[in-house]
Protein backbone atom coordinates (compact mmCIF):
# COMPACT_ATOMS: atom_id res chain seq x y z
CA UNK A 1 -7.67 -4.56 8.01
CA UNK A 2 -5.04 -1.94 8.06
CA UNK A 3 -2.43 -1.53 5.53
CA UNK A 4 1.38 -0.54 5.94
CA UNK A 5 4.60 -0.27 4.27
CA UNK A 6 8.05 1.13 4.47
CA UNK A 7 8.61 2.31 1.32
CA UNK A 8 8.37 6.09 0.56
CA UNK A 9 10.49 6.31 -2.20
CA UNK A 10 8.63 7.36 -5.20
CA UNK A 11 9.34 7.47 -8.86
CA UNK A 12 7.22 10.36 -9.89
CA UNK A 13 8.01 9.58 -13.49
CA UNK A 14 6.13 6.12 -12.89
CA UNK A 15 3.26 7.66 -10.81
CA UNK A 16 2.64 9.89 -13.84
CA UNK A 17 2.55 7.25 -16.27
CA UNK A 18 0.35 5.57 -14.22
CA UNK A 19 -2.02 8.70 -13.10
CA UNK A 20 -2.44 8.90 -17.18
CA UNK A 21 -3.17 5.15 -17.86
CA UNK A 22 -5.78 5.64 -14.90
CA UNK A 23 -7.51 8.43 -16.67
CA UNK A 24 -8.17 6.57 -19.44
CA UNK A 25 -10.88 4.73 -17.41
CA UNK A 26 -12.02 6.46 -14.29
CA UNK A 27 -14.50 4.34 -13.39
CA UNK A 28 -11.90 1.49 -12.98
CA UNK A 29 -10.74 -0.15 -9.45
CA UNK A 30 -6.85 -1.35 -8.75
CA UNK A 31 -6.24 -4.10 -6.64
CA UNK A 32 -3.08 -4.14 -4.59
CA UNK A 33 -1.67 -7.45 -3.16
CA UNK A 34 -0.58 -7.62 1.04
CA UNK A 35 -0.31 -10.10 3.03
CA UNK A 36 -0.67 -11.25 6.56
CA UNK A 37 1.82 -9.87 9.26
CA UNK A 38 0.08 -11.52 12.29
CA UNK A 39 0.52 -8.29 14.49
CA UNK A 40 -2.00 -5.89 15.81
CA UNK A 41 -1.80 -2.39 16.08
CA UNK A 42 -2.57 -0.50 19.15
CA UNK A 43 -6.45 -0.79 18.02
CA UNK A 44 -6.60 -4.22 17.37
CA UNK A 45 -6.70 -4.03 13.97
CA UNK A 46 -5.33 -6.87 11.81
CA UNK A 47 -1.98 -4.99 10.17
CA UNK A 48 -1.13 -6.39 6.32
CA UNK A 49 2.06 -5.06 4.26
CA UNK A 50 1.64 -3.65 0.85
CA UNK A 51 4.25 -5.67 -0.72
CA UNK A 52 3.57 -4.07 -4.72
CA UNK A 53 1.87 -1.29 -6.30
CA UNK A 54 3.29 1.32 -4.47
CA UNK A 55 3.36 3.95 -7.52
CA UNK A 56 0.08 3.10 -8.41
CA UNK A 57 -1.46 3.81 -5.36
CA UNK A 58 0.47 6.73 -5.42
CA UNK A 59 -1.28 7.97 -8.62
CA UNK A 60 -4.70 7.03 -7.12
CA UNK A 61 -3.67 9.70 -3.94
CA UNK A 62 -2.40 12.44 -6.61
CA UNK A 63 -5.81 12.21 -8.42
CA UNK A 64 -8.36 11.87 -5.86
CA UNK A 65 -6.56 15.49 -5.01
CA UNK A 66 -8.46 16.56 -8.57
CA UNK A 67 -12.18 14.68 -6.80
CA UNK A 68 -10.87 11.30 -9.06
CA UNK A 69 -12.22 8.82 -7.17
CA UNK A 70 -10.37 5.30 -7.97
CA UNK A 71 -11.74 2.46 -5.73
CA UNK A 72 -8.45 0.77 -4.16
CA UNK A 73 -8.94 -2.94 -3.40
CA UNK A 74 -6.31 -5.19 -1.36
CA UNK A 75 -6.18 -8.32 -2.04
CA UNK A 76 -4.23 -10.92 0.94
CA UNK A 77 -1.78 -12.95 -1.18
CA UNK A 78 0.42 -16.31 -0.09
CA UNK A 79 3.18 -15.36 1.90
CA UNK A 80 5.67 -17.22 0.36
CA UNK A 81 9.13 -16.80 2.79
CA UNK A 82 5.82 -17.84 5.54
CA UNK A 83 7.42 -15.18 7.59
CA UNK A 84 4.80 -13.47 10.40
CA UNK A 85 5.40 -10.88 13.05
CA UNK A 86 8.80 -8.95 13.59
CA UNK A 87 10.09 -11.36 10.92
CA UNK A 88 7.81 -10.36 8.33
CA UNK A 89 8.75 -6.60 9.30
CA UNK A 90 12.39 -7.01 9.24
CA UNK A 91 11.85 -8.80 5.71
CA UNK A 92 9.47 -6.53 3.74
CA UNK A 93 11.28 -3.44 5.27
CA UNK A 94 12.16 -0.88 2.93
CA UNK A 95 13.31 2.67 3.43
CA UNK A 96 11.08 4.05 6.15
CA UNK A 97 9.97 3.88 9.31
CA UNK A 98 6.36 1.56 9.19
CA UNK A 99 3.33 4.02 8.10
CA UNK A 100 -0.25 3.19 7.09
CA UNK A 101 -1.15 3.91 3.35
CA UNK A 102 -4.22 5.44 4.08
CA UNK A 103 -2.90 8.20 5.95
CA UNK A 104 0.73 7.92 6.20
CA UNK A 105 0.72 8.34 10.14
CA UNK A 106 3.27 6.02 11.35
CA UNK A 107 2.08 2.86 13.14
CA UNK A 108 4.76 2.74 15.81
């Protein structure tokens, strides 16, 4: 499973608030919902779109930087417009080009 979005856009105020709410229990997971896109990437990997919790993964990145190590789960939701493929793309599409979460290389 590989994750994307297209939204870079960050409110830093809101990855703050949420970098503090996370440091009041390190030891605690997040679980982020995506859902099925029914495209491949050049790999062959299955490719999923973050469609919330943006910010908060955000604030997971910004404090793994100080060796905070937050497990990030995704979880694959109901599509509910049942859109797949470039449809799905063109629906979720935000403000970017398409980039995996992980590493923020873009997938096309």
């Amino acid at each position: 499973m590989k994750v994307i979005s297209s939204q870079m856009f960050r409110d830093w105020e809101k990855v703050a608030q949420y970098e503090e709410e996370l440091l009041e229990n390190v030891n605690q997971e997040i679980t982020l919902p995506v859902i099925e896109t029914g495209l491949k990437n050049e790999d062959g990997e299955d490719l999923y779109i973050l469609i919330n919790g943006h910010h908060r993964l955000q604030a997971v990145k910004e404090l793994s930087y100080e060796d905070i190590d937050i497990k990030v789960n995704f979880e694959v939701v109901e599509n509910e417009s049942g859109l797949t493929g470039e449809d799905a793309l063109k629906e979720w599409h935000m403000d970017s080009d398409w980039y995996y979460v992980d590493t923020e290389d873009f997938v096309w």
